[in-house]
N, C-alpha and C. Protein backbone atom coordinates (compact mmCIF):
# COMPACT_ATOMS: atom_id res chain seq x y z
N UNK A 1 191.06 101.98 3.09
CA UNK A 1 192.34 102.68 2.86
C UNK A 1 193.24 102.56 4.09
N UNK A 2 192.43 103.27 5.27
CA UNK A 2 193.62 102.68 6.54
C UNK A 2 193.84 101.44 7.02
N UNK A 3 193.03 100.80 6.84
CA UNK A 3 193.35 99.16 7.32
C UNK A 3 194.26 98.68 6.68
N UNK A 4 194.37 98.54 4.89
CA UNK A 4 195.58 97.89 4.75
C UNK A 4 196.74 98.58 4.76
N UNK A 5 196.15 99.95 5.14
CA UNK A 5 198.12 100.70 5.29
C UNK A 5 198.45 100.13 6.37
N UNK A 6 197.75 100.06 7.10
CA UNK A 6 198.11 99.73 8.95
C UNK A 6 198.55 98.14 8.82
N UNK A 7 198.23 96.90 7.98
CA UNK A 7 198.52 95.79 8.06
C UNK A 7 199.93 96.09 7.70
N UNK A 8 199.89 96.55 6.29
CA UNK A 8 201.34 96.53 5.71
C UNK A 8 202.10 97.44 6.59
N UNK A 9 202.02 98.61 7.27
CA UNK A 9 202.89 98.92 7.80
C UNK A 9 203.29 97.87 8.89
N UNK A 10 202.53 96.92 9.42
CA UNK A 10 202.85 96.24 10.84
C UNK A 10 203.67 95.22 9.95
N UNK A 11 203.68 95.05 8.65
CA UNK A 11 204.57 93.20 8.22
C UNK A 11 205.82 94.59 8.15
N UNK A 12 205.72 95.71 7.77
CA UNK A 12 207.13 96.00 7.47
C UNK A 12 207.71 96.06 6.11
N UNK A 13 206.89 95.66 5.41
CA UNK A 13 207.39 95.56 3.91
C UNK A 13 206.97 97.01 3.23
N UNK A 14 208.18 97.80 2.95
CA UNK A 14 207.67 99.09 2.22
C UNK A 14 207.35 98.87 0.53
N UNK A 15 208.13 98.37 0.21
CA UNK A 15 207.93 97.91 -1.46
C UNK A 15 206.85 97.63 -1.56
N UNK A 16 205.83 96.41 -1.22
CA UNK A 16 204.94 95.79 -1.01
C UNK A 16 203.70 97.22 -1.15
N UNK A 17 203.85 98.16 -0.20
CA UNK A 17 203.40 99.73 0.45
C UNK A 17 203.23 100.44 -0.72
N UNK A 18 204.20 100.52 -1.03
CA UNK A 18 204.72 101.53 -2.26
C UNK A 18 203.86 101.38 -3.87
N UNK A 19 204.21 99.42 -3.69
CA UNK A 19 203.95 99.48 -4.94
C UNK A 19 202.16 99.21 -4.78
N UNK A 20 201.54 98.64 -4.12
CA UNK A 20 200.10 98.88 -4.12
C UNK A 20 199.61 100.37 -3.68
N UNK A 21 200.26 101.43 -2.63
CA UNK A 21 199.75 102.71 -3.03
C UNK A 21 199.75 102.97 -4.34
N UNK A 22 200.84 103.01 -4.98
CA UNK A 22 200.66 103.42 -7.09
C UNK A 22 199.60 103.34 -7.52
N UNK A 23 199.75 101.29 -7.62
CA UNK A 23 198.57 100.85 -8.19
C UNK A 23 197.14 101.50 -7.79
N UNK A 24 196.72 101.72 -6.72
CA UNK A 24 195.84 102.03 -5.78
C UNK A 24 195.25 103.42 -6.44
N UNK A 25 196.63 104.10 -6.73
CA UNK A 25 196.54 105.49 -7.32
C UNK A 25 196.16 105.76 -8.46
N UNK A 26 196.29 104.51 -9.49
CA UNK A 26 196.47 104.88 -10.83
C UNK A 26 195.25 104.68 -11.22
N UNK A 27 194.68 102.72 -10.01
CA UNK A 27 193.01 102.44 -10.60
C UNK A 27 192.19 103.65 -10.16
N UNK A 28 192.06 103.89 -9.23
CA UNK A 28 191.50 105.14 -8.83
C UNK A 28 191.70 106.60 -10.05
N UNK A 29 192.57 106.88 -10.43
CA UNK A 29 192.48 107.53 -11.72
C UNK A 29 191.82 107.44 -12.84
N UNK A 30 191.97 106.09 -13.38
CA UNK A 30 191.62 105.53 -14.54
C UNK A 30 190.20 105.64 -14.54
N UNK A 31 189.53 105.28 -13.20
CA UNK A 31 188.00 104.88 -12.75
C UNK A 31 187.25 106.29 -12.90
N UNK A 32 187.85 107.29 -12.15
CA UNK A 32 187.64 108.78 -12.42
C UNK A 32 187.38 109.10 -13.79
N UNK A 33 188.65 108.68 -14.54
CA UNK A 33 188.48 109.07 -16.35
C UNK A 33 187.00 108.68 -16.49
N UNK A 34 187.31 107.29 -16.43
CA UNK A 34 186.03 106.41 -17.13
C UNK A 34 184.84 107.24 -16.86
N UNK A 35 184.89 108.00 -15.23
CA UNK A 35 183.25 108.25 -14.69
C UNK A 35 182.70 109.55 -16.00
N UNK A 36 184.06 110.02 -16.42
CA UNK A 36 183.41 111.12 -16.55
C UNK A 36 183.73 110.97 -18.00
C-alpha cells in the first residue's frame, strides 16, 4: 500500500493516484463481499 503511493506520489501524476486508489478500493470491497 505505501510503496506504490510513494512511487506515484514521486512521478507526480494524481489521476494515475486517484484512479488506482478507487480501483484499489472497490477490489478490496468486492473481495470482502465474496469472503463473506
Amino acid at each position: 500500500m505505501v510503496l506504490p503511493s510513494a512511487i506515484l506520489l514521486l512521478k507526480g501524476d494524481d489521476r494515475t493516484f486517484a484512479v488506482r486508489s478507487i480501483a484499489l478500493v472497490g477490489v478490496i470491497g468486492h473481495l470482502r463481499c465474496l469472503e463473506r
